[in-house]
Every structure is written in C-alpha cells, then in structure tokens.
PDB file of N, CA and C in Angstrom:
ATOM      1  N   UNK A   1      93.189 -21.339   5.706  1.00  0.00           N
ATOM      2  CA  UNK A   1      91.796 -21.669   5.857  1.00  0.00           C
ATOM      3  C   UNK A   1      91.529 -22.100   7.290  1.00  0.00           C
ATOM      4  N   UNK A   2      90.263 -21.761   8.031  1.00  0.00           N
ATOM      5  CA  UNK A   2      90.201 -21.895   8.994  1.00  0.00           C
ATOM      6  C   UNK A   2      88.581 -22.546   9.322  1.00  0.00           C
ATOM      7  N   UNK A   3      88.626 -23.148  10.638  1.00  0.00           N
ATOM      8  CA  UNK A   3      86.627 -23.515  10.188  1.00  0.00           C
ATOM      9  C   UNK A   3      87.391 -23.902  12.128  1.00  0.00           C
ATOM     10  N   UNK A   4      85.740 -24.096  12.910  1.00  0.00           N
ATOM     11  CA  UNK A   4      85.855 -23.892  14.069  1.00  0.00           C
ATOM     12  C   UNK A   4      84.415 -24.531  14.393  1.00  0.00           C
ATOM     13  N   UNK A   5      84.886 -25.279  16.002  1.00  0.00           N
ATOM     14  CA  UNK A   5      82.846 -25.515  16.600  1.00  0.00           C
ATOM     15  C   UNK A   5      83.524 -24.926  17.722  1.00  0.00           C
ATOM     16  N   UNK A   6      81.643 -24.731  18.344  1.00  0.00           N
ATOM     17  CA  UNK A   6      82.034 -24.537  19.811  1.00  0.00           C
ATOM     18  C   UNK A   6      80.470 -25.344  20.089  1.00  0.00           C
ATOM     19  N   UNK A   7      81.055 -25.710  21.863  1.00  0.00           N
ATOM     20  CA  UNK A   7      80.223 -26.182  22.000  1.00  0.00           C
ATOM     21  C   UNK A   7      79.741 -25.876  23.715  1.00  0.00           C
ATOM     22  N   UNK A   8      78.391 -25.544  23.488  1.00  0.00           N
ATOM     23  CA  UNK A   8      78.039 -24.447  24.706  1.00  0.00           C
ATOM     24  C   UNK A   8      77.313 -24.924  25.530  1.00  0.00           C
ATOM     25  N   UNK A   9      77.844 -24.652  26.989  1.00  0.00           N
ATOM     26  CA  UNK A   9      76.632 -25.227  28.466  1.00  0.00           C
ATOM     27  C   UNK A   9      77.758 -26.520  28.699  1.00  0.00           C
ATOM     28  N   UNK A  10      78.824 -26.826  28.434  1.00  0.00           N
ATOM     29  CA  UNK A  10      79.065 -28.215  29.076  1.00  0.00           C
ATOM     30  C   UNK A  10      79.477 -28.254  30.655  1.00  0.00           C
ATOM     31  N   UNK A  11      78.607 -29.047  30.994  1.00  0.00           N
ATOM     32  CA  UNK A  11      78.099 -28.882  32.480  1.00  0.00           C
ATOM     33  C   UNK A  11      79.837 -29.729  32.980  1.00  0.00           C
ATOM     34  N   UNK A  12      80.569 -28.997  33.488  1.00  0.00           N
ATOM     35  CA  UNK A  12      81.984 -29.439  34.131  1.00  0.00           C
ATOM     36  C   UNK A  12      82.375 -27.791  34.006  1.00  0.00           C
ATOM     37  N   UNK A  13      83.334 -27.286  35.263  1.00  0.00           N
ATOM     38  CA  UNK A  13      84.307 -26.404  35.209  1.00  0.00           C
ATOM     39  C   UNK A  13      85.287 -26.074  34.262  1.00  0.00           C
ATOM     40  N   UNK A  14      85.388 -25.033  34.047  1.00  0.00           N
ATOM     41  CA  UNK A  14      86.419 -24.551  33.013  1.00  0.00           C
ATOM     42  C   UNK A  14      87.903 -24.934  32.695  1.00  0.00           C
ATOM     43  N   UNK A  15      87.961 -24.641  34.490  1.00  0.00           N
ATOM     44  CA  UNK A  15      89.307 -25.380  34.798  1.00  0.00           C
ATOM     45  C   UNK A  15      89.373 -26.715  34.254  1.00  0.00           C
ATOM     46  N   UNK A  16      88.769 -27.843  34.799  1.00  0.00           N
ATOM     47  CA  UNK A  16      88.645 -29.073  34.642  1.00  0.00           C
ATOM     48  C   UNK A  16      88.761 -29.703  33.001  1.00  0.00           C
ATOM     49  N   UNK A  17      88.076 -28.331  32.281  1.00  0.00           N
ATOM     50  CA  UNK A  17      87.775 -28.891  30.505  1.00  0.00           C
ATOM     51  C   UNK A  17      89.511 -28.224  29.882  1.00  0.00           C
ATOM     52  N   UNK A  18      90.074 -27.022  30.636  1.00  0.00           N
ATOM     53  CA  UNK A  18      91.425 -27.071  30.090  1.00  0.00           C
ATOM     54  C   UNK A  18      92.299 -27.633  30.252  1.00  0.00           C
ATOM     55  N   UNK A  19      92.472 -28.940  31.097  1.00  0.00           N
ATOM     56  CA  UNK A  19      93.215 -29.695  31.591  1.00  0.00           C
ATOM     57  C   UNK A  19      93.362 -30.524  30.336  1.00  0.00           C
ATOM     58  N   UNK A  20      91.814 -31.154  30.073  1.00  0.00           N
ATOM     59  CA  UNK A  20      92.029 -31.937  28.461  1.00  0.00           C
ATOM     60  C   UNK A  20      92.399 -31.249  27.175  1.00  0.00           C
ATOM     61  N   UNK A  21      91.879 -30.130  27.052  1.00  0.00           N
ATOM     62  CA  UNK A  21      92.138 -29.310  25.653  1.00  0.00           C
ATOM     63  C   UNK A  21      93.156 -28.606  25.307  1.00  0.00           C
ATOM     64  N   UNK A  22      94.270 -28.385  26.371  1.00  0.00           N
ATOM     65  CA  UNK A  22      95.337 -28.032  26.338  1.00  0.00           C
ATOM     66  C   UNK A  22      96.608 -29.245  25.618  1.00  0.00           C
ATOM     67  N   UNK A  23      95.934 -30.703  25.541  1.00  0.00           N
ATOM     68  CA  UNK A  23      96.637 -31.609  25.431  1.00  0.00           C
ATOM     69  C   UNK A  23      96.446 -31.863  24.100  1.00  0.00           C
ATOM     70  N   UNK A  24      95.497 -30.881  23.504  1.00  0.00           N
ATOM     71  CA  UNK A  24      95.446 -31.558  21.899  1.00  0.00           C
ATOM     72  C   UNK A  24      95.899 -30.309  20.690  1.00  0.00           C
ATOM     73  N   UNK A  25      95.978 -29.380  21.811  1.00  0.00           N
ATOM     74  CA  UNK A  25      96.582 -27.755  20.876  1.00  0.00           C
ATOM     75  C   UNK A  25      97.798 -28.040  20.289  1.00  0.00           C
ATOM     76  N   UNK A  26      98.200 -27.706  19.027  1.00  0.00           N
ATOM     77  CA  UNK A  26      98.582 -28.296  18.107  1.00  0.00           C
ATOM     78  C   UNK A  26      99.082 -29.015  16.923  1.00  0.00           C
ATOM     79  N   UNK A  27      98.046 -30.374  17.781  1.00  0.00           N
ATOM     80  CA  UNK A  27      98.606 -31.472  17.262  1.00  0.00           C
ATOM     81  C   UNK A  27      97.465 -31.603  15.539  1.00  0.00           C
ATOM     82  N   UNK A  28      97.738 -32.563  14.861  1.00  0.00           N
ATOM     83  CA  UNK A  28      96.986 -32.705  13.975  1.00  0.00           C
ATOM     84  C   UNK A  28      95.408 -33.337  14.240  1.00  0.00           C
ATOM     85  N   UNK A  29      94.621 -32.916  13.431  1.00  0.00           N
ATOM     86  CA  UNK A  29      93.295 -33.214  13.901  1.00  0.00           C
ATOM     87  C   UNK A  29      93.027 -34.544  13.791  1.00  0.00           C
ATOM     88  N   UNK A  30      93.453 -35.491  13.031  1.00  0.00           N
ATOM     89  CA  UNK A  30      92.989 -37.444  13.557  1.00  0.00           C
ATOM     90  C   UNK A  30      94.025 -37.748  14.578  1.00  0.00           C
ATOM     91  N   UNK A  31      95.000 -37.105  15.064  1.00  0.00           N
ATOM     92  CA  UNK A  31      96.005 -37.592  15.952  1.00  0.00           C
ATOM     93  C   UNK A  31      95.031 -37.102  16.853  1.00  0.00           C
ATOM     94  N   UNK A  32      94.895 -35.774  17.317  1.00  0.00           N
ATOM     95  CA  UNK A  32      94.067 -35.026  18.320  1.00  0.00           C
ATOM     96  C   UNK A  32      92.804 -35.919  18.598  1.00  0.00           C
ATOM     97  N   UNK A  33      91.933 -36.727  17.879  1.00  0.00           N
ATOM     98  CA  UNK A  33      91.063 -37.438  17.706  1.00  0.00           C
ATOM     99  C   UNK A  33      91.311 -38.545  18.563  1.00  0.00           C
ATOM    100  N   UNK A  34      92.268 -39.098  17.947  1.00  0.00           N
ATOM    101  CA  UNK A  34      92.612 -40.654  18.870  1.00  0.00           C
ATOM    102  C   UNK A  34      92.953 -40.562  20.276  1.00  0.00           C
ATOM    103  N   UNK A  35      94.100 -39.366  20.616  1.00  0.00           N
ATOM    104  CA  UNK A  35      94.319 -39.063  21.792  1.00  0.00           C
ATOM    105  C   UNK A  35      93.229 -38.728  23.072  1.00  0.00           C
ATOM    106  N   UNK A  36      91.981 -38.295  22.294  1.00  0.00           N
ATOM    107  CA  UNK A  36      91.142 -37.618  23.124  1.00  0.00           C
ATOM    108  C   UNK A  36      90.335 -39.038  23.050  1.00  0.00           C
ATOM    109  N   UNK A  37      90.122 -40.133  22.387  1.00  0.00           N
ATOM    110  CA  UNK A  37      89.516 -41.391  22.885  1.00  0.00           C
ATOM    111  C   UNK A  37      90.181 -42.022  24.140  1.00  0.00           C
ATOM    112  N   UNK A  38      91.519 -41.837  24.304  1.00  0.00           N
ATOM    113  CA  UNK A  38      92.237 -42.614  25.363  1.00  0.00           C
ATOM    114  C   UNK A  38      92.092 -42.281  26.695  1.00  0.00           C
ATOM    115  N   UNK A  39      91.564 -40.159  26.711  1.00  0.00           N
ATOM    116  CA  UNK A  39      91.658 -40.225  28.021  1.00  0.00           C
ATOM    117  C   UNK A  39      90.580 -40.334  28.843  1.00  0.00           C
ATOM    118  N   UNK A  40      90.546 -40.758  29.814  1.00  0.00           N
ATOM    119  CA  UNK A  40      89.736 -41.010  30.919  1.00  0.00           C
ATOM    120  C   UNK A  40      88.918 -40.186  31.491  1.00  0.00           C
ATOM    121  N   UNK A  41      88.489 -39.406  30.786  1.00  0.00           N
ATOM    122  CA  UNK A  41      88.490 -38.203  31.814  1.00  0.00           C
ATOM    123  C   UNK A  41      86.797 -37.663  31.051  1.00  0.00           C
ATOM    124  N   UNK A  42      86.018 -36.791  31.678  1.00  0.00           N
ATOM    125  CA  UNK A  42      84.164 -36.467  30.925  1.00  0.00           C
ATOM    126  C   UNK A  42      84.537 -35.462  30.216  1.00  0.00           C
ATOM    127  N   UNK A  43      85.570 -34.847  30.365  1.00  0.00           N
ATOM    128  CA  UNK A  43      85.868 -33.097  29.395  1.00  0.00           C
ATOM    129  C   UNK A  43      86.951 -33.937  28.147  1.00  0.00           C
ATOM    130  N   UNK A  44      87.301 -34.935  27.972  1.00  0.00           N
ATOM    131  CA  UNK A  44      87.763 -35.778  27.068  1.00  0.00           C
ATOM    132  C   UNK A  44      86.373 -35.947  25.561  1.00  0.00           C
ATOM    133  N   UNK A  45      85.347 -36.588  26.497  1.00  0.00           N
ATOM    134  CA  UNK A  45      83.887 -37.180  25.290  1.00  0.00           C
ATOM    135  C   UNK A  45      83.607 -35.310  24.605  1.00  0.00           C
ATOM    136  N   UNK A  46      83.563 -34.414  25.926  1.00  0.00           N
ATOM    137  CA  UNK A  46      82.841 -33.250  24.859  1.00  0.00           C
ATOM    138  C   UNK A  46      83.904 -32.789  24.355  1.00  0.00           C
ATOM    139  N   UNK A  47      85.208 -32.768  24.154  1.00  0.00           N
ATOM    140  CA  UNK A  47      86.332 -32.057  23.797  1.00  0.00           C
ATOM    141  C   UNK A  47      86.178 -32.928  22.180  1.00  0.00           C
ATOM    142  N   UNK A  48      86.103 -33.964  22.132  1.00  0.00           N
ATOM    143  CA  UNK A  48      86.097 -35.141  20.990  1.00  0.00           C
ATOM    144  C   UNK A  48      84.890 -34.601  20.309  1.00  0.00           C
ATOM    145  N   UNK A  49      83.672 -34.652  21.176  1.00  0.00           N
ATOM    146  CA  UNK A  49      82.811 -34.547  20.016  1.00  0.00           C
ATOM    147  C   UNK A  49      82.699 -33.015  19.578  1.00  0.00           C
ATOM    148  N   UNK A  50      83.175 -32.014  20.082  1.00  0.00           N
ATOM    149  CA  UNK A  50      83.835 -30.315  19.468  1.00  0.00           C
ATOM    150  C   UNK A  50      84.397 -30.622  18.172  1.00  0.00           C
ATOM    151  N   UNK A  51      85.731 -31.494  18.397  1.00  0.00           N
ATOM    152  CA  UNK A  51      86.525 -31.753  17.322  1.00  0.00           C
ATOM    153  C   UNK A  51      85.665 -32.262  16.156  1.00  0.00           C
ATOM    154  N   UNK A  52      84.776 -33.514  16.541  1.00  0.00           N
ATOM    155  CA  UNK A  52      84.176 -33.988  15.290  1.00  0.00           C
ATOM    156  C   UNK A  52      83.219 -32.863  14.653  1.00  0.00           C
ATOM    157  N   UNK A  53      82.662 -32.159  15.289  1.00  0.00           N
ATOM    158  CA  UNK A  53      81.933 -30.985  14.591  1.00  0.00           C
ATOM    159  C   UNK A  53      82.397 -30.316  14.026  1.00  0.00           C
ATOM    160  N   UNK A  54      83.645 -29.806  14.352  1.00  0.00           N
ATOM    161  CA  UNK A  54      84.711 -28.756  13.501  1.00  0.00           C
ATOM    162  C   UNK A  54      85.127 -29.498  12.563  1.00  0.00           C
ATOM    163  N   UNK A  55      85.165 -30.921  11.980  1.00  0.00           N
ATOM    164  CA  UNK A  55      85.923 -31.720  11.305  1.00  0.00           C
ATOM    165  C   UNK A  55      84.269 -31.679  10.233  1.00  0.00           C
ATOM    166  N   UNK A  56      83.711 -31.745  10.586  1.00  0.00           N
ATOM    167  CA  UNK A  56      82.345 -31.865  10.338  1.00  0.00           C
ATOM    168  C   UNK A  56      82.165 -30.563   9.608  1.00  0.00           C
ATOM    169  N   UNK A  57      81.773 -29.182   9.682  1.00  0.00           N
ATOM    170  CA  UNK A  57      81.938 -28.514   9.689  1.00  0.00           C
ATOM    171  C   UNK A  57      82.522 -27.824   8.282  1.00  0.00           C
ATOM    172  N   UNK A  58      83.950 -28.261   8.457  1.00  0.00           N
ATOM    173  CA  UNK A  58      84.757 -28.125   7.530  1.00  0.00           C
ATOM    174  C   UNK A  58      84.117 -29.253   6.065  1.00  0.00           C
ATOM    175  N   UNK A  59      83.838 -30.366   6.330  1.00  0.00           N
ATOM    176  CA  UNK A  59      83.402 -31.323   5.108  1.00  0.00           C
ATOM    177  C   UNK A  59      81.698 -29.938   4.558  1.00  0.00           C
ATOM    178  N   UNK A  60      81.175 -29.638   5.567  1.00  0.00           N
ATOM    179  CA  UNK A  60      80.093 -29.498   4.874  1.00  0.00           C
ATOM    180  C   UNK A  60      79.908 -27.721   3.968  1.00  0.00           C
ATOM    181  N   UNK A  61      81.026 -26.880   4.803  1.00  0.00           N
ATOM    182  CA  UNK A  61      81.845 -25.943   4.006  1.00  0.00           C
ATOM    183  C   UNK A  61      81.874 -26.436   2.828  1.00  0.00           C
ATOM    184  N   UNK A  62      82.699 -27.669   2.402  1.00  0.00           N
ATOM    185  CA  UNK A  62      83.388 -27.820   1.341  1.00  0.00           C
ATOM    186  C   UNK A  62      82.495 -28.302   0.351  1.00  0.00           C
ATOM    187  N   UNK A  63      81.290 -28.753   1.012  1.00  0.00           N
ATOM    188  CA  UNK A  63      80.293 -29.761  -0.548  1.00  0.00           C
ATOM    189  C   UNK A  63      79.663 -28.058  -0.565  1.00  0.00           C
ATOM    190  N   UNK A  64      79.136 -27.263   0.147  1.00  0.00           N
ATOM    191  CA  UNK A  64      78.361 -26.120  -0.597  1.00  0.00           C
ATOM    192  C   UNK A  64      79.504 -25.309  -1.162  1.00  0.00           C
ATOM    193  N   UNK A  65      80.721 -25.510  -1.755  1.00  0.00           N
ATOM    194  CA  UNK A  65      81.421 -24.714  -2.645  1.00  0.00           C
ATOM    195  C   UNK A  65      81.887 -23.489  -1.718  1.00  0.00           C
ATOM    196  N   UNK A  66      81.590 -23.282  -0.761  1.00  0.00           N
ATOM    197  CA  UNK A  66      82.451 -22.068  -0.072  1.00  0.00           C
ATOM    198  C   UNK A  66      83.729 -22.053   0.514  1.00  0.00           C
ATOM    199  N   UNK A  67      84.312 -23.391   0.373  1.00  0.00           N
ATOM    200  CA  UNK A  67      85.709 -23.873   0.909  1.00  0.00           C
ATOM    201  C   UNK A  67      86.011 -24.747   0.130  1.00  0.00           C
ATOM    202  N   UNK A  68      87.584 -24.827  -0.390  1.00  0.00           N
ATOM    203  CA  UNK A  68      87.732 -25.894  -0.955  1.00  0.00           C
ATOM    204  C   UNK A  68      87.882 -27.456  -0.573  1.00  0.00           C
ATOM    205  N   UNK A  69      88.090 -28.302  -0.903  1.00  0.00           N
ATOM    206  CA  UNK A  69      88.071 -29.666   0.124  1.00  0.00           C
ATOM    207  C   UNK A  69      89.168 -30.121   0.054  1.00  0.00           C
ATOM    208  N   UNK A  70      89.011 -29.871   1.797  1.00  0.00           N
ATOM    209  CA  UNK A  70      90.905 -30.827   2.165  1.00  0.00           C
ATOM    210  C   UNK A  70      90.231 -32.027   2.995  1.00  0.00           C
ATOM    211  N   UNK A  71      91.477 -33.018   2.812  1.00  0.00           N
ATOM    212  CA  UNK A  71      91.308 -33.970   3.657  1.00  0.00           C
ATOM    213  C   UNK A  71      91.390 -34.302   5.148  1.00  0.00           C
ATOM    214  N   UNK A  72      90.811 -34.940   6.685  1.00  0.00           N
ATOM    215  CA  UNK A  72      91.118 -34.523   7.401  1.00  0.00           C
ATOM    216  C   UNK A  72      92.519 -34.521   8.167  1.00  0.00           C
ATOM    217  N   UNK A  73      93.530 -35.034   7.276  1.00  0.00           N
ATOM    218  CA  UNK A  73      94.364 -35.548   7.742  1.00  0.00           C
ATOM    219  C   UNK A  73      95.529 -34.191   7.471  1.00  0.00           C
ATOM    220  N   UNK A  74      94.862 -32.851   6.820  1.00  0.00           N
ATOM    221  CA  UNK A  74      95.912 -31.537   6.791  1.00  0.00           C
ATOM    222  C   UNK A  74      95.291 -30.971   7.665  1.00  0.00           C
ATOM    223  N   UNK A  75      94.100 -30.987   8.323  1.00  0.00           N
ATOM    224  CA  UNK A  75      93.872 -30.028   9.510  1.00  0.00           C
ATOM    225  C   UNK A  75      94.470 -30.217  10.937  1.00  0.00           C
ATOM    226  N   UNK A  76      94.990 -29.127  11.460  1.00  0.00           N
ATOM    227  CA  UNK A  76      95.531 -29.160  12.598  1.00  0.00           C
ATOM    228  C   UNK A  76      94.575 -28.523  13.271  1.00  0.00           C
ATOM    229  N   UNK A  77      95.133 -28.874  14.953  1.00  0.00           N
ATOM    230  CA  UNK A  77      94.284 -27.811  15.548  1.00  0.00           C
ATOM    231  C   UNK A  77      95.051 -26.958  16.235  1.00  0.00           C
ATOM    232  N   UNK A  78      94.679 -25.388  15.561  1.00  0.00           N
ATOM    233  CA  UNK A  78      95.379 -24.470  15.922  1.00  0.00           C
ATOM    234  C   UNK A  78      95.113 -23.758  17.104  1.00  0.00           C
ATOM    235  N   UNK A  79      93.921 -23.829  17.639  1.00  0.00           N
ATOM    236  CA  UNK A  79      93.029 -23.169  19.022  1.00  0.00           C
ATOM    237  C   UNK A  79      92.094 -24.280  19.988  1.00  0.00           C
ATOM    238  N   UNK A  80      92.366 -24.594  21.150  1.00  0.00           N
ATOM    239  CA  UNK A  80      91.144 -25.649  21.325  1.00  0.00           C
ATOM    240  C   UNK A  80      91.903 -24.569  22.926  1.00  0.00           C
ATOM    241  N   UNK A  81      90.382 -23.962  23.400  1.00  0.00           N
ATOM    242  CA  UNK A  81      90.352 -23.293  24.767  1.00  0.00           C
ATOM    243  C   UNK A  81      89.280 -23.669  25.602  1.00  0.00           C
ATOM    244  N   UNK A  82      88.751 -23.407  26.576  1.00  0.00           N
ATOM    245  CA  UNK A  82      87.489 -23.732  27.440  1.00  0.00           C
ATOM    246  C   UNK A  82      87.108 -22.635  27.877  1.00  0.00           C
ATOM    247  N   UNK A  83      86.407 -21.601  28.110  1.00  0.00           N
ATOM    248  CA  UNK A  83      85.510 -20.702  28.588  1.00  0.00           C
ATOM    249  C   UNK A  83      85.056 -20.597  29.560  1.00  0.00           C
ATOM    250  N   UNK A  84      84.822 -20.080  30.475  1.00  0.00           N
ATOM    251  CA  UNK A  84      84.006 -19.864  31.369  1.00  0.00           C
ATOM    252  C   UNK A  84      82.146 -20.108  30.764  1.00  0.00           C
ATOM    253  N   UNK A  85      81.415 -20.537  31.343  1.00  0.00           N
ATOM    254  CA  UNK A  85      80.131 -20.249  31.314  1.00  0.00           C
ATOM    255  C   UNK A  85      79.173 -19.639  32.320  1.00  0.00           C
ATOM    256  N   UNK A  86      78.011 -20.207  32.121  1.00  0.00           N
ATOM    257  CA  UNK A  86      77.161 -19.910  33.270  1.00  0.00           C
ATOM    258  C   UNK A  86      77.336 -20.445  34.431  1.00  0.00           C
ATOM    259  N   UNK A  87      76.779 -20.086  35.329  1.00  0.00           N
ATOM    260  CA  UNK A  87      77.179 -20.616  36.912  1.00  0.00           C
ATOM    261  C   UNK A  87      75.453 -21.159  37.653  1.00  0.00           C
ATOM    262  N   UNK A  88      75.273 -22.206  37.597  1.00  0.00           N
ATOM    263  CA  UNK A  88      73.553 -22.065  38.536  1.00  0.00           C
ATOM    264  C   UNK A  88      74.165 -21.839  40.273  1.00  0.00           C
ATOM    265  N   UNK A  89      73.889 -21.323  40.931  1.00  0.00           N
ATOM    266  CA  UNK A  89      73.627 -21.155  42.318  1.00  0.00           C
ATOM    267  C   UNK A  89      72.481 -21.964  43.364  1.00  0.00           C
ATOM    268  N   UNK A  90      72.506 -22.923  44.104  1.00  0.00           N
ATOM    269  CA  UNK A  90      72.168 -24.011  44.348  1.00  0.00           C
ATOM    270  C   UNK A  90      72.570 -23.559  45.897  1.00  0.00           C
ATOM    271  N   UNK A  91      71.602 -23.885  46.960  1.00  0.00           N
ATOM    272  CA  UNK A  91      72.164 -24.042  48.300  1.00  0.00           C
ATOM    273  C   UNK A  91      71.676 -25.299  49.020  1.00  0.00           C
ATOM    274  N   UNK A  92      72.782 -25.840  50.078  1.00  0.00           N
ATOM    275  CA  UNK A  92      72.550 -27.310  50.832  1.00  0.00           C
ATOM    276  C   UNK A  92      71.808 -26.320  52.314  1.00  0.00           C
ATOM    277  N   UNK A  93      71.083 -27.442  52.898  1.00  0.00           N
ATOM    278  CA  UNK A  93      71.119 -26.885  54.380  1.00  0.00           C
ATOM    279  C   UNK A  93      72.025 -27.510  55.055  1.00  0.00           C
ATOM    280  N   UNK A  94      72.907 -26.516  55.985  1.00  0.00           N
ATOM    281  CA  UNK A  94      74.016 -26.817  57.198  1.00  0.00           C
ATOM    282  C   UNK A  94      73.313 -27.488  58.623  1.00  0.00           C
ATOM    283  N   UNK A  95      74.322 -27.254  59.334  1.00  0.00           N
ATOM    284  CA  UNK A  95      74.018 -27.452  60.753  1.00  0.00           C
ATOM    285  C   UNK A  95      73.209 -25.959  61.314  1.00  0.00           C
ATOM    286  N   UNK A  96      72.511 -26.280  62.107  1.00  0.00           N
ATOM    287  CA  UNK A  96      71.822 -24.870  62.861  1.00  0.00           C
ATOM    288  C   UNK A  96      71.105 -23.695  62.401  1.00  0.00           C
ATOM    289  N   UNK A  97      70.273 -24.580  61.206  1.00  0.00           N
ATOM    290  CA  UNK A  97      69.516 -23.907  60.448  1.00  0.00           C
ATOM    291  C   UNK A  97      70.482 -23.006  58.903  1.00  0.00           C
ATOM    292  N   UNK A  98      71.243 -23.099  58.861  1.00  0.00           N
ATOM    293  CA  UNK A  98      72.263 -22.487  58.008  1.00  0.00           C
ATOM    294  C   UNK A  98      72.327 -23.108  57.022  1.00  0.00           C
ATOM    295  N   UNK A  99      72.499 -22.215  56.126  1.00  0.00           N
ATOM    296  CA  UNK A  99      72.999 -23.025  53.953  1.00  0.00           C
ATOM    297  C   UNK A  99      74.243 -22.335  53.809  1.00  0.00           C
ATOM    298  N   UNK A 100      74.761 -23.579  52.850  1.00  0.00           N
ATOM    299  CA  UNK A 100      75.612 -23.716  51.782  1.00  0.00           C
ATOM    300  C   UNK A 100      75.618 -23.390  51.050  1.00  0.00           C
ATOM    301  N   UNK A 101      76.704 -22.573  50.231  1.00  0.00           N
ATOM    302  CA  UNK A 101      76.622 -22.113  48.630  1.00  0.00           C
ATOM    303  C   UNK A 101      77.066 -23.978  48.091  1.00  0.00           C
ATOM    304  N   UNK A 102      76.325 -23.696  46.796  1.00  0.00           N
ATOM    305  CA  UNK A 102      76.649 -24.760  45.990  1.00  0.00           C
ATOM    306  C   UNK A 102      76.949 -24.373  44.645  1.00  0.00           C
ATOM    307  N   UNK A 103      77.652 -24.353  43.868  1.00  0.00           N
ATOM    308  CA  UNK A 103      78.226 -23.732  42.626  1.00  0.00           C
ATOM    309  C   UNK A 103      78.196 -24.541  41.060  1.00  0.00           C
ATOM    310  N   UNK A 104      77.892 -24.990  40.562  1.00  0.00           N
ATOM    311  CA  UNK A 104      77.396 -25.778  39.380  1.00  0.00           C
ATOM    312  C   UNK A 104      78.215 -25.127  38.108  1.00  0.00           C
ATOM    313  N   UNK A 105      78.952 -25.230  37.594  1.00  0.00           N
ATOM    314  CA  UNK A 105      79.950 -24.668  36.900  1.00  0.00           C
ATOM    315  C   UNK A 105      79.853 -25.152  35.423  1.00  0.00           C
ATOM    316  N   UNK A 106      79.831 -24.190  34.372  1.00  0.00           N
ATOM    317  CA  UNK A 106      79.279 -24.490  33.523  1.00  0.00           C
ATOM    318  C   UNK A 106      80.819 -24.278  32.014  1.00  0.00           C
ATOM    319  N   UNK A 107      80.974 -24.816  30.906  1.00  0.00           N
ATOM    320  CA  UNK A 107      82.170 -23.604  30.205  1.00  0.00           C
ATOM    321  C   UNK A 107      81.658 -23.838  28.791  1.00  0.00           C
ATOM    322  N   UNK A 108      82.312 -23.442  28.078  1.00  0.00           N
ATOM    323  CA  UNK A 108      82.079 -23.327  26.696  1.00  0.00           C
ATOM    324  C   UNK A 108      83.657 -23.805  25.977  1.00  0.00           C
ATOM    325  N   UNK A 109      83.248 -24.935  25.079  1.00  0.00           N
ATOM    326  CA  UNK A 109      84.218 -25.534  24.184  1.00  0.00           C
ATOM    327  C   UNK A 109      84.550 -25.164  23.053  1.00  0.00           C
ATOM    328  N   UNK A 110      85.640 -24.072  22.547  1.00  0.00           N
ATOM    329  CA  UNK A 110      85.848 -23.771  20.983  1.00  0.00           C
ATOM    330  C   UNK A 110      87.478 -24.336  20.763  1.00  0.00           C
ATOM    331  N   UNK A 111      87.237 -24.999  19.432  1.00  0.00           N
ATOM    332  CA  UNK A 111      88.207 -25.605  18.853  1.00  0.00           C
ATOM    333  C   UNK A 111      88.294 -25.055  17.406  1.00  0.00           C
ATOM    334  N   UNK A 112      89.284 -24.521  17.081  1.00  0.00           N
ATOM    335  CA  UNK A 112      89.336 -24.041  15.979  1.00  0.00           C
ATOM    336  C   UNK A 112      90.747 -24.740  14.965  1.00  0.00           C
ATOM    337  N   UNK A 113      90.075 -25.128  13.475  1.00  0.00           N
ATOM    338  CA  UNK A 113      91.264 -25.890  12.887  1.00  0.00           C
ATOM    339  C   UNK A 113      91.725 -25.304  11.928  1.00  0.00           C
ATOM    340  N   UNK A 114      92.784 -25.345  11.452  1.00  0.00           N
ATOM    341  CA  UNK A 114      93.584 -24.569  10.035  1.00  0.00           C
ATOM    342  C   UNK A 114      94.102 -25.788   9.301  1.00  0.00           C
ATOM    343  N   UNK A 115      94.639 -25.188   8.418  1.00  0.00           N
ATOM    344  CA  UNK A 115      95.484 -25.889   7.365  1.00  0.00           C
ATOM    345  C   UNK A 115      96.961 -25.639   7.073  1.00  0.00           C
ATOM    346  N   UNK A 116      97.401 -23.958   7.902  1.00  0.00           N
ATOM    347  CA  UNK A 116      98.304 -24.137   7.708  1.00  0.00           C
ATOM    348  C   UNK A 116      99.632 -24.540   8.496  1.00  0.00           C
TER     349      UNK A 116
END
C-alpha cells in the first residue's frame, strides 16, 4: 500500500530541499517526523509538513473505505525527493548602468509512504 503528498512552489532551491529529504528516505514515518523537528534548517518545516500530509492523507484514505487502516507507526518512507520548480527571473542594477541576473529558485516536495 502506498499513499503520497507533494507539495508545490516551495520557495528554496532544489538542491538545498535535498540536503534535508535525503535524511529521512527510509526511515519510518514518526521517526522521520521527529528527526525533521530537530533540524535547523527552512527545507526541514516544508519537508515535515509534506510528511504530515502524506500521514494525513493516508488516515483520510482509510475512513472513506478505500484503504484499509494502518497505524502510523507501519508507514515508512519509501520516496521523499525535491524537484526542480519554477524559476522567477529578477534583475539588480550593477555598476555603469548594467544588471544582474537574479534567480529565485523554486522545487517541488513529494514524499511517498508504504507499508511494506
């Protein structure tokens, strides 16, 4: 059984959000939970609240009868990646009349959990 969030537009680099989500691939989903409270880091809060949606997710699968109900303590997480997203394009002015690229980096959070 499988159930999954994603969560789209989170304004941080891709790079930056796989640094955290690589650290919870996996592990079990309330362990993955606690770990992602400890770290320090802004791709930590949206990586956590992915998880609670997929945890989420899965409970509300299970009251409309289309999944059976497990507890959260058999879900693992079998997939948690970061995406690339959109990019806004933004320019500074330089010295001597001249601009800057400015790059605003955008990714997409999917965490996907199983049971087995």
């Amino acid at each position: 059984m499988e159930v999954y969030a994603v969560t789209r537009n989170v304004p941080m680099s891709a790079q930056k959000m796989r640094e955290v989500v690589r650290q919870i691939q996996g592990l079990p989903a309330v362990e993955a939970r606690a770990l992602l409270s400890f770290i320090p880091r802004k791709g930590a809060r949206y990586a956590e609240l992915t998880l609670r949606s997929a945890l989420a997710n899965a409970e509300e699968l299970a009251r409309q009868g289309k999944m059976e109900r497990v507890p959260p303590e058999r879900w693992r997480v079998r997939l948690a990646v970061a995406e690339t997203g959109v990019t806004y394009h933004r320019w500074i002015p330089k010295a001597r009349g001249s601009a800057g690229p400015i790059r605003k980096r955008h990714c997409h959070v999917r965490i996907v959990l199983s049971t087995d």
